[in-house]
Protein backbone atom coordinates (compact mmCIF):
# COMPACT_ATOMS: atom_id res chain seq x y z
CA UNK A 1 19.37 -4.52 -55.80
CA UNK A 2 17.33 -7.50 -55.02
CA UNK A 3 18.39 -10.45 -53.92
CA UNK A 4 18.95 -13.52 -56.24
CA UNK A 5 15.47 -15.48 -55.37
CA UNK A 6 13.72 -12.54 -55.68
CA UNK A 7 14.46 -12.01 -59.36
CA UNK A 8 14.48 -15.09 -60.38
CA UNK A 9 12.67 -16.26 -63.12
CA UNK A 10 11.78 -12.35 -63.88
CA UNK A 11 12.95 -10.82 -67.37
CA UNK A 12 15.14 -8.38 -68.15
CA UNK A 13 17.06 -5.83 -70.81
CA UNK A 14 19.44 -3.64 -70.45
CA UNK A 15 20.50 -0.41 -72.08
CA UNK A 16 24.02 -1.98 -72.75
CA UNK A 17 22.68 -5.03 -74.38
CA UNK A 18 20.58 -2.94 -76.89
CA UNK A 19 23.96 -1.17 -77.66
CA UNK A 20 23.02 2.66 -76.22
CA UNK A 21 26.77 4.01 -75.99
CA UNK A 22 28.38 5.57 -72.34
CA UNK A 23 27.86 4.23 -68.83
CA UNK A 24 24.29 3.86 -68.60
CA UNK A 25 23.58 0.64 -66.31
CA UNK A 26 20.03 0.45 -66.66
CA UNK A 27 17.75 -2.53 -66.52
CA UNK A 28 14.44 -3.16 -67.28
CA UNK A 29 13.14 -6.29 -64.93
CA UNK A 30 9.72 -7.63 -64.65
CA UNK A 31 7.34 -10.37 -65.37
CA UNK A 32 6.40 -9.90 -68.76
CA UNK A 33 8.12 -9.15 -71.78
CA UNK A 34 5.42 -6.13 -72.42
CA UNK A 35 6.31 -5.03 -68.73
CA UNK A 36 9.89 -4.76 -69.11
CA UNK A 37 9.61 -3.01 -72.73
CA UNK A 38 8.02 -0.44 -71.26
CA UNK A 39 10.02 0.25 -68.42
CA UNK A 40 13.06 0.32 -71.10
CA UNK A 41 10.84 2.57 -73.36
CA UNK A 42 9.88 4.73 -70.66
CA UNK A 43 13.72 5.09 -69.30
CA UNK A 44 14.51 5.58 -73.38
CA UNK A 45 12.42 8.32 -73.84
CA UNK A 46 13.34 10.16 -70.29
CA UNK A 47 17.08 9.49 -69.62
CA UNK A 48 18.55 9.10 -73.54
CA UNK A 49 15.73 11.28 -75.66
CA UNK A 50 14.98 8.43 -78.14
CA UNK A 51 11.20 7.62 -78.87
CA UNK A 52 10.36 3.60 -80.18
CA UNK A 53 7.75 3.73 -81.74
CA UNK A 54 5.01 0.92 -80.63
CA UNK A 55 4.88 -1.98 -83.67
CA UNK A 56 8.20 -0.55 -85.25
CA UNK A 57 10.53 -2.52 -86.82
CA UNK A 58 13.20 -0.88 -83.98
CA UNK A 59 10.42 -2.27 -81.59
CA UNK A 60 10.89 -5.74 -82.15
CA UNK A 61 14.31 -5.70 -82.24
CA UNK A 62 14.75 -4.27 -79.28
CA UNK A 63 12.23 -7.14 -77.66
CA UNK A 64 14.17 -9.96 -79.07
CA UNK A 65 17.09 -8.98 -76.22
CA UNK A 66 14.78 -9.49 -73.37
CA UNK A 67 15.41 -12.15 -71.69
CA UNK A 68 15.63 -14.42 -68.32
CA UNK A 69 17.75 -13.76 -65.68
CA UNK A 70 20.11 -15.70 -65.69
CA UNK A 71 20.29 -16.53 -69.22
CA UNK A 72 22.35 -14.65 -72.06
């Protein structure tokens, strides 16, 4: 894991904060809100077999829960 200055500032979601079920302790970090929904739709798709489709309505939903680190 990186350390604290390094991630500053970045954004982030989790699988746990979008409410997927089980031990999955994923995050999604990066600069962008676009770059860290992908990186959660990506891991979606691979790890938990559930597609979002781009402009859904499950889409924005899920990018309302990004946020900084650091900040709930």
């Amino acid at each position: 894991m990186p350390h604290h200055e390094e991630i500053a500032g970045k954004r982030v979601v989790s699988c746990t904060e979008i409410g997927i079920l089980g031990d999955c302790d994923f995050r999604a970090i990066g600069d962008s809100d676009d770059e860290v929904f992908m990186k959660l739709v990506n891991h979606l798709k691979e790890k938990h077999d559930t597609v979002i489709p781009p402009g859904s309505h499950l889409d924005s939903i899920i990018r309302r829960f990004i946020h900084v680190i650091g900040t709930v």
